[in-house]
PDB file of N, CA and C in Angstrom:
ATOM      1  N   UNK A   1       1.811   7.594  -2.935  1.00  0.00           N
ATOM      2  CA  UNK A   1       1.617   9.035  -2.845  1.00  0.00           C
ATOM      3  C   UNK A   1       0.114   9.328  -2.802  1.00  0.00           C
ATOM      4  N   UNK A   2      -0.448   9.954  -2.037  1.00  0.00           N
ATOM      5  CA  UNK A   2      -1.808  10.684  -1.723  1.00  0.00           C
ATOM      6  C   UNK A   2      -2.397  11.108  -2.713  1.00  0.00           C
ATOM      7  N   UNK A   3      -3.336  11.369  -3.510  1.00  0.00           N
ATOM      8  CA  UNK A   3      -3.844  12.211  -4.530  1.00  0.00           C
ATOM      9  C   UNK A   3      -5.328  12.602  -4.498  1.00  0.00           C
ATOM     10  N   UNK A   4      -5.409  13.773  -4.387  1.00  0.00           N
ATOM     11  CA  UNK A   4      -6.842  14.477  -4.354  1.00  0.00           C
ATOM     12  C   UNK A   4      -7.849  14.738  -5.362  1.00  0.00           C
ATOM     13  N   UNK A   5      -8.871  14.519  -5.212  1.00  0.00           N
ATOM     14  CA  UNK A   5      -9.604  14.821  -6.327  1.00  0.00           C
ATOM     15  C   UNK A   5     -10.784  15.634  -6.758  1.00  0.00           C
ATOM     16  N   UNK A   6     -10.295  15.980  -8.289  1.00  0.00           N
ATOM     17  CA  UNK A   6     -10.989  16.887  -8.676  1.00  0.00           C
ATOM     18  C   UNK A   6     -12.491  16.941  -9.027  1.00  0.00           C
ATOM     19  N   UNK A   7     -14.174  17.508  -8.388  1.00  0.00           N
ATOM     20  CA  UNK A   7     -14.674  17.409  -9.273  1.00  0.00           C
ATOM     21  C   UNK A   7     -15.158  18.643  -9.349  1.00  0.00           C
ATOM     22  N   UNK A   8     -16.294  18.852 -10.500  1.00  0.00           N
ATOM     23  CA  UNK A   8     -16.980  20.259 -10.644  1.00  0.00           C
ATOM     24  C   UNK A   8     -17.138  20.745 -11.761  1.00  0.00           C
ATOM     25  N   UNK A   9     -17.616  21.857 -12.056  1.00  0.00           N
ATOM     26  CA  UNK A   9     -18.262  22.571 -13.495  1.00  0.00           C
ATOM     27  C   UNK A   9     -17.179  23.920 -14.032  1.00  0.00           C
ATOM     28  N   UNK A  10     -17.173  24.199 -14.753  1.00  0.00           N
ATOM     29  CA  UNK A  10     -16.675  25.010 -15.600  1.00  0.00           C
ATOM     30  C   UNK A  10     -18.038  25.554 -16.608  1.00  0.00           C
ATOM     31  N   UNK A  11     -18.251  27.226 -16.156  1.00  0.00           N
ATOM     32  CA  UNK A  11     -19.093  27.523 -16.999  1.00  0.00           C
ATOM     33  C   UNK A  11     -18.709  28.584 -17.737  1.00  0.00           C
ATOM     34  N   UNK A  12     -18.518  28.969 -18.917  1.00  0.00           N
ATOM     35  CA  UNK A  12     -18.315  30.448 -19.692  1.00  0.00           C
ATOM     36  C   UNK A  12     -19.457  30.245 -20.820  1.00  0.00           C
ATOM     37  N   UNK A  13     -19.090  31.228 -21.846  1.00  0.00           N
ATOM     38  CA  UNK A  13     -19.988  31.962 -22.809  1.00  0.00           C
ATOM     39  C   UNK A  13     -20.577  30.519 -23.996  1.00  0.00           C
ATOM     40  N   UNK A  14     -19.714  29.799 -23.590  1.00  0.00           N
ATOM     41  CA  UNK A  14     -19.809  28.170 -24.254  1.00  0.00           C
ATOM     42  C   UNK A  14     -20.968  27.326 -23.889  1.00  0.00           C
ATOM     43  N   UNK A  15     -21.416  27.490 -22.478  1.00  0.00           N
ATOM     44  CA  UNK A  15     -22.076  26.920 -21.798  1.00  0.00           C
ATOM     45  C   UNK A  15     -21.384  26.212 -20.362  1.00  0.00           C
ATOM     46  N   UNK A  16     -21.769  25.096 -19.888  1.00  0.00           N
ATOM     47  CA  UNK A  16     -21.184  24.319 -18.712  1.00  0.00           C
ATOM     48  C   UNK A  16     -20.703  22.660 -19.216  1.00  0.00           C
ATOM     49  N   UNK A  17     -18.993  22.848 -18.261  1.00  0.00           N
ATOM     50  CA  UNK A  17     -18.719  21.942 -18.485  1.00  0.00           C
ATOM     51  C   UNK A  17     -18.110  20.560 -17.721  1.00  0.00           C
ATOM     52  N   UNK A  18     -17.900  20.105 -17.664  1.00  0.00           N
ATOM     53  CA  UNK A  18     -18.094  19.156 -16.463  1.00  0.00           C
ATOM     54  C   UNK A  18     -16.462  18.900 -16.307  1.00  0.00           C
ATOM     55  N   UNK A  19     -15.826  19.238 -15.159  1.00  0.00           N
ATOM     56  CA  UNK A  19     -14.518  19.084 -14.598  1.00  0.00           C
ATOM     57  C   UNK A  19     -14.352  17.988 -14.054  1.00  0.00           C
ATOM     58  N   UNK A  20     -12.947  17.052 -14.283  1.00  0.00           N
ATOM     59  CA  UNK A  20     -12.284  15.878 -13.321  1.00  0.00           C
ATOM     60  C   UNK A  20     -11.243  15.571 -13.288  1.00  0.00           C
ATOM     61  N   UNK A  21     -10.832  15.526 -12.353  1.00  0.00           N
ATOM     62  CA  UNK A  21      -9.324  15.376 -12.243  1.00  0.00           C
ATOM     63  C   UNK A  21      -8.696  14.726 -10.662  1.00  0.00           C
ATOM     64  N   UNK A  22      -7.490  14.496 -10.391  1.00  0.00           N
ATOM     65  CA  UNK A  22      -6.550  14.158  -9.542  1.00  0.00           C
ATOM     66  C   UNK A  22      -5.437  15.033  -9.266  1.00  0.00           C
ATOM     67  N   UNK A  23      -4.893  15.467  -8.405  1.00  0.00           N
ATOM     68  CA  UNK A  23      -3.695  16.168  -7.889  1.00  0.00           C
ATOM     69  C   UNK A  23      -3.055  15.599  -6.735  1.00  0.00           C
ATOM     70  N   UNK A  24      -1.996  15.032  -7.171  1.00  0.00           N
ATOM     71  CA  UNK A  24      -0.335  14.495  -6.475  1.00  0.00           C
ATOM     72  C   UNK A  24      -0.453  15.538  -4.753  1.00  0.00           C
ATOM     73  N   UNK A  25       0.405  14.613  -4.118  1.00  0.00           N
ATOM     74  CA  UNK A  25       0.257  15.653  -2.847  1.00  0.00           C
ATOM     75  C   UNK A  25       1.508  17.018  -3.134  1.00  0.00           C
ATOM     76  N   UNK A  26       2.087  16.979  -4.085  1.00  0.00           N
ATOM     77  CA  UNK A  26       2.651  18.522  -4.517  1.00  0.00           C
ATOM     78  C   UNK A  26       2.407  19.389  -5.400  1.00  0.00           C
ATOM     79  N   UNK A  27       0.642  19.372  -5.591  1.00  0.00           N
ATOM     80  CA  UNK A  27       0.004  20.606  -5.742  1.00  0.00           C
ATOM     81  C   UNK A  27       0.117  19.905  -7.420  1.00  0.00           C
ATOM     82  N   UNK A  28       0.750  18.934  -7.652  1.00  0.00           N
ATOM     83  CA  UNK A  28       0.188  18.902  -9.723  1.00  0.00           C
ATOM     84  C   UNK A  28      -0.230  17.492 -10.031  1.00  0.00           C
ATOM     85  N   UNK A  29      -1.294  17.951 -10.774  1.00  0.00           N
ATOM     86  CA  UNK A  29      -2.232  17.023 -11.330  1.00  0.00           C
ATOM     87  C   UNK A  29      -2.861  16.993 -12.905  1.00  0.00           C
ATOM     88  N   UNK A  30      -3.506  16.429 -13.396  1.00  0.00           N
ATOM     89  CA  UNK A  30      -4.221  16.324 -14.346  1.00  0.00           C
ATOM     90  C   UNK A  30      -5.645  15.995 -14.289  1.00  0.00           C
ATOM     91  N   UNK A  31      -6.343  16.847 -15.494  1.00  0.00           N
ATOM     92  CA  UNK A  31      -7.819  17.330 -15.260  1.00  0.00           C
ATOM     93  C   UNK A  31      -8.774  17.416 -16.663  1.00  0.00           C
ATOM     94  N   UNK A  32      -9.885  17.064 -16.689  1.00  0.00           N
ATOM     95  CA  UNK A  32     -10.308  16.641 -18.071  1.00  0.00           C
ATOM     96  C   UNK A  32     -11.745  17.796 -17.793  1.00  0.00           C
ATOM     97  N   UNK A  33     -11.467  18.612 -19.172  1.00  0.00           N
ATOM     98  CA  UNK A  33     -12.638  19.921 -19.018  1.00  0.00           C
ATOM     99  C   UNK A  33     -13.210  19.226 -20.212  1.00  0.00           C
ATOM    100  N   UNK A  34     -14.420  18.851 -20.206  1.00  0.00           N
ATOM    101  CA  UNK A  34     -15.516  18.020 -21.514  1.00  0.00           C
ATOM    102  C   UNK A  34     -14.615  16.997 -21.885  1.00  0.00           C
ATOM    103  N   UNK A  35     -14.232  16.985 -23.080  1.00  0.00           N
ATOM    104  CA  UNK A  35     -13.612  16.199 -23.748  1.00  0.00           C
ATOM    105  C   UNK A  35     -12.005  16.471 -24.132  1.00  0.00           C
ATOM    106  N   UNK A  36     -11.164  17.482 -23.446  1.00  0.00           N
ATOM    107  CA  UNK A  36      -9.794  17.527 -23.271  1.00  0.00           C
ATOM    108  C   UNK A  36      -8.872  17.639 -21.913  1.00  0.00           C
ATOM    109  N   UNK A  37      -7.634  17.617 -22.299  1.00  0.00           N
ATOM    110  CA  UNK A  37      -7.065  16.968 -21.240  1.00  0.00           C
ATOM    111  C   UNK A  37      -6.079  18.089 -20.537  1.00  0.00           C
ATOM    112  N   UNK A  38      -5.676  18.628 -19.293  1.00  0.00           N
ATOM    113  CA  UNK A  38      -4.838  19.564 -19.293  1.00  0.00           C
ATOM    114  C   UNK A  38      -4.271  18.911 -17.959  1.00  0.00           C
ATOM    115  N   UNK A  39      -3.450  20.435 -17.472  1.00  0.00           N
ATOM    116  CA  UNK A  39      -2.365  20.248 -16.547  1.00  0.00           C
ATOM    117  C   UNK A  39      -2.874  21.261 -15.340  1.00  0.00           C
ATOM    118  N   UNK A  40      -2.755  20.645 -14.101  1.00  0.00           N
ATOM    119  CA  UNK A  40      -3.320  21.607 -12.874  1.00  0.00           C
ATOM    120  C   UNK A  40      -1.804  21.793 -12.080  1.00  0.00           C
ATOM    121  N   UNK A  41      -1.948  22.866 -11.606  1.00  0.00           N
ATOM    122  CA  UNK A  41      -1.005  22.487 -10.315  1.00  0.00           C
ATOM    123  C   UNK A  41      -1.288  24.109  -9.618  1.00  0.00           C
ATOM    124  N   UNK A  42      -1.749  23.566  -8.195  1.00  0.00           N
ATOM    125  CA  UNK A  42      -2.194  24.179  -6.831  1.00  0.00           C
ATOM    126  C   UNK A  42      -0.981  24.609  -6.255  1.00  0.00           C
ATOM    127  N   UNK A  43      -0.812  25.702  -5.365  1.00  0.00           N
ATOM    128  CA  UNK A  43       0.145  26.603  -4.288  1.00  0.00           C
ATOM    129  C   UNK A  43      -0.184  27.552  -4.045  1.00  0.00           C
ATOM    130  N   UNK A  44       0.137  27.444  -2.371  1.00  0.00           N
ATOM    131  CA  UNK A  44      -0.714  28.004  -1.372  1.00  0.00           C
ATOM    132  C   UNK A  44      -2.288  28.325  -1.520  1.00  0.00           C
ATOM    133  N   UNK A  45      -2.670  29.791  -1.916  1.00  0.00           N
ATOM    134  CA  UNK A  45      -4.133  30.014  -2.137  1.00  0.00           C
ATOM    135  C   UNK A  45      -4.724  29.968  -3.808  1.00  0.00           C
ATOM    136  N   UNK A  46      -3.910  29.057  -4.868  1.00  0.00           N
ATOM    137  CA  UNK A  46      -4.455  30.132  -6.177  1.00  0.00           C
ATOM    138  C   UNK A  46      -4.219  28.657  -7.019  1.00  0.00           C
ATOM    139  N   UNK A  47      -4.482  28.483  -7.743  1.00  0.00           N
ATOM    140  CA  UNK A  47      -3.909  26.902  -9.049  1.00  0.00           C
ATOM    141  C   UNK A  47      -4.099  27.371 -10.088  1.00  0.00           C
ATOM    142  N   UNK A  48      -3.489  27.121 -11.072  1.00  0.00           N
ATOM    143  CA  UNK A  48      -3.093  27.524 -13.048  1.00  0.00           C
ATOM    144  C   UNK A  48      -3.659  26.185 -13.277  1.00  0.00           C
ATOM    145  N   UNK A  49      -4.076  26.413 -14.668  1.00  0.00           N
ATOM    146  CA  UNK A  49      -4.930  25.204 -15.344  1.00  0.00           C
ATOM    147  C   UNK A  49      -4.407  25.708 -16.373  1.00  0.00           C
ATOM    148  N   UNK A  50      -3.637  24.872 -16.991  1.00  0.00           N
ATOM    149  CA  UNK A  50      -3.672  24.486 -18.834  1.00  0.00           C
ATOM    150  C   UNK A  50      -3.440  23.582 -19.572  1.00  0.00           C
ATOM    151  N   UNK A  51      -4.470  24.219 -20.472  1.00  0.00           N
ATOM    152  CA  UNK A  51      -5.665  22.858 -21.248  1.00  0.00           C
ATOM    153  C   UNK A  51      -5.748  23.561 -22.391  1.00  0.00           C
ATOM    154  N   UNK A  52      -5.678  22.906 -23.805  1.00  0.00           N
ATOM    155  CA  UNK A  52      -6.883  23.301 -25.044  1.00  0.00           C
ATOM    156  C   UNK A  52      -7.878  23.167 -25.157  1.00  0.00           C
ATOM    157  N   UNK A  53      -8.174  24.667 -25.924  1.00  0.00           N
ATOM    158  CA  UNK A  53      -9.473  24.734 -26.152  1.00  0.00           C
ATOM    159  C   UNK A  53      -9.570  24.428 -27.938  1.00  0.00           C
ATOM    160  N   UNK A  54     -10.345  23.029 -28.190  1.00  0.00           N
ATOM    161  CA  UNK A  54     -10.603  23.001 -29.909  1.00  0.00           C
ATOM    162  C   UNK A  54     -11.157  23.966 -30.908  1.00  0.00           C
ATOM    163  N   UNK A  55     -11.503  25.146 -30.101  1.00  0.00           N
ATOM    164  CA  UNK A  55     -11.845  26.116 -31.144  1.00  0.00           C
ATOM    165  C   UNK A  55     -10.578  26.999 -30.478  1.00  0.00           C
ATOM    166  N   UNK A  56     -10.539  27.001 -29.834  1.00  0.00           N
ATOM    167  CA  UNK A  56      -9.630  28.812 -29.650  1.00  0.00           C
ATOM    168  C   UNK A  56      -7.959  28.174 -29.600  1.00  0.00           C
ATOM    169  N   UNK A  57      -7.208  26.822 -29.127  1.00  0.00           N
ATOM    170  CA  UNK A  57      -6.097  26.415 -28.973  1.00  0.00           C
ATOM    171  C   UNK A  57      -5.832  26.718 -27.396  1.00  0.00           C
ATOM    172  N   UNK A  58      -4.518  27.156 -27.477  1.00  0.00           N
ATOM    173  CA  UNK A  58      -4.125  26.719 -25.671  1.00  0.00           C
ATOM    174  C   UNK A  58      -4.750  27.660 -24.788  1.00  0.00           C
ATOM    175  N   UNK A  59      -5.678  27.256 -23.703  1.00  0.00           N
ATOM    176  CA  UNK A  59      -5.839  28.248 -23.004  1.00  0.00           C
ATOM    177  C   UNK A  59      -5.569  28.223 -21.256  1.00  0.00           C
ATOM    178  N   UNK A  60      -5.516  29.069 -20.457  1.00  0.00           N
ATOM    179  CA  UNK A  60      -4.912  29.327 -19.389  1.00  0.00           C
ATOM    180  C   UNK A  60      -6.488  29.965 -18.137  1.00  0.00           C
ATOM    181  N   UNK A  61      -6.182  29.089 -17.145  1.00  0.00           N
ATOM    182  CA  UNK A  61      -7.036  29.533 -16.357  1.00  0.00           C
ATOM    183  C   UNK A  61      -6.414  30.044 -15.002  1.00  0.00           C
ATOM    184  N   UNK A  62      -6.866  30.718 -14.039  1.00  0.00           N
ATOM    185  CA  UNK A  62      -6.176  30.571 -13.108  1.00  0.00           C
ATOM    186  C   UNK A  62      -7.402  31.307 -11.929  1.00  0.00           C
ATOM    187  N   UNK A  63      -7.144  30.287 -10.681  1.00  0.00           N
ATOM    188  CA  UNK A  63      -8.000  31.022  -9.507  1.00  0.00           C
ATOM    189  C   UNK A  63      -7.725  30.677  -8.142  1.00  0.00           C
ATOM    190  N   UNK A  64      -8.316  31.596  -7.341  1.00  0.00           N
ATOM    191  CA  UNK A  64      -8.022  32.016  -5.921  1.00  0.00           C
ATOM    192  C   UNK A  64      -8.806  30.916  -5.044  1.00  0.00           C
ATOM    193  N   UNK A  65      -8.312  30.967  -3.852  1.00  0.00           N
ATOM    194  CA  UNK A  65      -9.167  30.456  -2.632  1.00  0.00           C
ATOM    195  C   UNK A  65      -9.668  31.206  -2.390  1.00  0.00           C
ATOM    196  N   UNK A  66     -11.061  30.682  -1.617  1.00  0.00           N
ATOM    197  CA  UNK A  66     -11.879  31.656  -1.127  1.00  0.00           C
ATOM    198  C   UNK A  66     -12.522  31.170   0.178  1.00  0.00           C
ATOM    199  N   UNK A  67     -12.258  31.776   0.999  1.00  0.00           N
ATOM    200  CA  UNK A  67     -11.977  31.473   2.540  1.00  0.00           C
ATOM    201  C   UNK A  67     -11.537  30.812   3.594  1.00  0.00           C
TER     202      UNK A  67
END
């Protein structure tokens, strides 16, 4: 099976954090934000990310394509 990969930054009020991951050719994968571990999965233009956060607990990301 094909698998794509993730790299890139994650920045909020925390500072920047360094993204990596892999995604299956049906849009779900797994992805490591600093030092934890979460769940991706991509369709059509938009992908959900969830992952814990060690101070705040489970948190939820989610974003668009852009062009």
């Amino acid at each position: 099976m094909r698998r794509a990969t993730i790299v890139g930054n994650v920045v909020n009020s925390e500072g920047v954090f360094t993204v990596s991951g892999a995604v299956d050719a049906g849009g779900t994968g797994v992805i490591r934000i600093g030092g934890v571990a979460g769940v991706i999965r991509f369709g059509a233009d938009r992908f959900v990310a969830d992952y814990p956060n060690l101070r705040c607990g489970f948190r939820r990301a989610v974003g668009f394509r852009i062009g």
